[in-house]
Protein backbone atom coordinates (compact mmCIF):
# COMPACT_ATOMS: atom_id res chain seq x y z
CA UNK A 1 158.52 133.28 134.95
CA UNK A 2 158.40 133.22 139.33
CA UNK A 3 155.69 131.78 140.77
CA UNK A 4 155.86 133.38 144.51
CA UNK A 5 153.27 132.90 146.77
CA UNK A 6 150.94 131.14 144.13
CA UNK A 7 150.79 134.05 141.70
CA UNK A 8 152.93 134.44 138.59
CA UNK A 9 155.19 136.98 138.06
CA UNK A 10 156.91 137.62 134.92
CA UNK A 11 159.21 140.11 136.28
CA UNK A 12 162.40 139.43 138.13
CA UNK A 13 163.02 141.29 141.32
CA UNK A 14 165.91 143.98 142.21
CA UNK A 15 168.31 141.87 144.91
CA UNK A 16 169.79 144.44 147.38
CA UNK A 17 172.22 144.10 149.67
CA UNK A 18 172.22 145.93 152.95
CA UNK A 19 175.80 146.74 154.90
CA UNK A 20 175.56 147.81 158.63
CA UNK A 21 178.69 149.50 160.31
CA UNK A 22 179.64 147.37 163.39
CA UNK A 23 180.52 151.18 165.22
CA UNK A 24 178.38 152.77 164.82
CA UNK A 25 175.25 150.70 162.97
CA UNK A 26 174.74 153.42 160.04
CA UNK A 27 173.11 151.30 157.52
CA UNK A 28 173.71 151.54 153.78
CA UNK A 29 171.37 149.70 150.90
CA UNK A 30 173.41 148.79 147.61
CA UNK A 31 172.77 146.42 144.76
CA UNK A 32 173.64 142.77 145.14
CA UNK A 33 177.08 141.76 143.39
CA UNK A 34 177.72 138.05 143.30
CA UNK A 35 179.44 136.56 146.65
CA UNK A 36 178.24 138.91 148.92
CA UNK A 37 176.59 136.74 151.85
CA UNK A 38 175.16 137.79 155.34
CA UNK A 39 177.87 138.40 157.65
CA UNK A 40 180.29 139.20 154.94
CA UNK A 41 182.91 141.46 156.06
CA UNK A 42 184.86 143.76 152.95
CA UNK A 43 188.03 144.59 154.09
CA UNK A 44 187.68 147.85 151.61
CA UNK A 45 184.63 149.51 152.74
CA UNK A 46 184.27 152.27 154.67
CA UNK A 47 181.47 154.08 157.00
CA UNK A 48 180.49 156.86 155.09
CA UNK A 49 179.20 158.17 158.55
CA UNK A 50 182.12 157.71 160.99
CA UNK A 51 185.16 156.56 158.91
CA UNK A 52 185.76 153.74 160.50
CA UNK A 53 187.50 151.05 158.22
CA UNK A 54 186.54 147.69 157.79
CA UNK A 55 183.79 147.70 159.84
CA UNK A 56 180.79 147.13 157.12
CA UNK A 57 179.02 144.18 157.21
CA UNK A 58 176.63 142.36 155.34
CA UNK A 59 173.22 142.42 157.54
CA UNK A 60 170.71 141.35 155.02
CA UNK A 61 170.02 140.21 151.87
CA UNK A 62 166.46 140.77 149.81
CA UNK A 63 164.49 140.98 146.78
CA UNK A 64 162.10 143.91 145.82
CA UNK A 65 159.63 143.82 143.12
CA UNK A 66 158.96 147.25 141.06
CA UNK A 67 155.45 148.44 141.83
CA UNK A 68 152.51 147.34 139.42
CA UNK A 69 151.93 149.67 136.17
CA UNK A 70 148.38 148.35 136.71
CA UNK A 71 147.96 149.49 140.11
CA UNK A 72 145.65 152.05 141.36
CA UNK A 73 146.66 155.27 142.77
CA UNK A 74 146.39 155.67 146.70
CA UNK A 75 144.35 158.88 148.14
């Protein structure tokens, strides 16, 4: 169980990692895999925009929570 921001929640969030492409700044969100860290630098990965190599890098790092199966619809 997470207590975040006072309130309990029993699920664990989805970690994502976001790489940004230091030519061109195409960003691209993937799941977290352990030792990625912001400012990270993969020598394998490449822009799926421009093709430029080893220019993806780790920009951010963040948790999402999947929506409430109790909450109400929006109109």
């Amino acid at each position: 169980m997470v207590i975040l921001f006072g309130k309990k929640k029993e699920t664990v969030p989805a970690i994502y990692t976001v790489e940004t492409c230091t030519a061109c700044g195409d960003k691209v969100r993937r799941v977290f895999e352990e030792g990625d860290y912001v400012f990270l630098s993969k020598g394998e990965s490449l822009c799926k925009n421009c093709g430029s190599s080893s220019t993806m890098m780790v920009s951010a790092i963040y948790g999402e929570y999947p929506p409430e199966k109790n909450a109400a619809p929006s109109t």
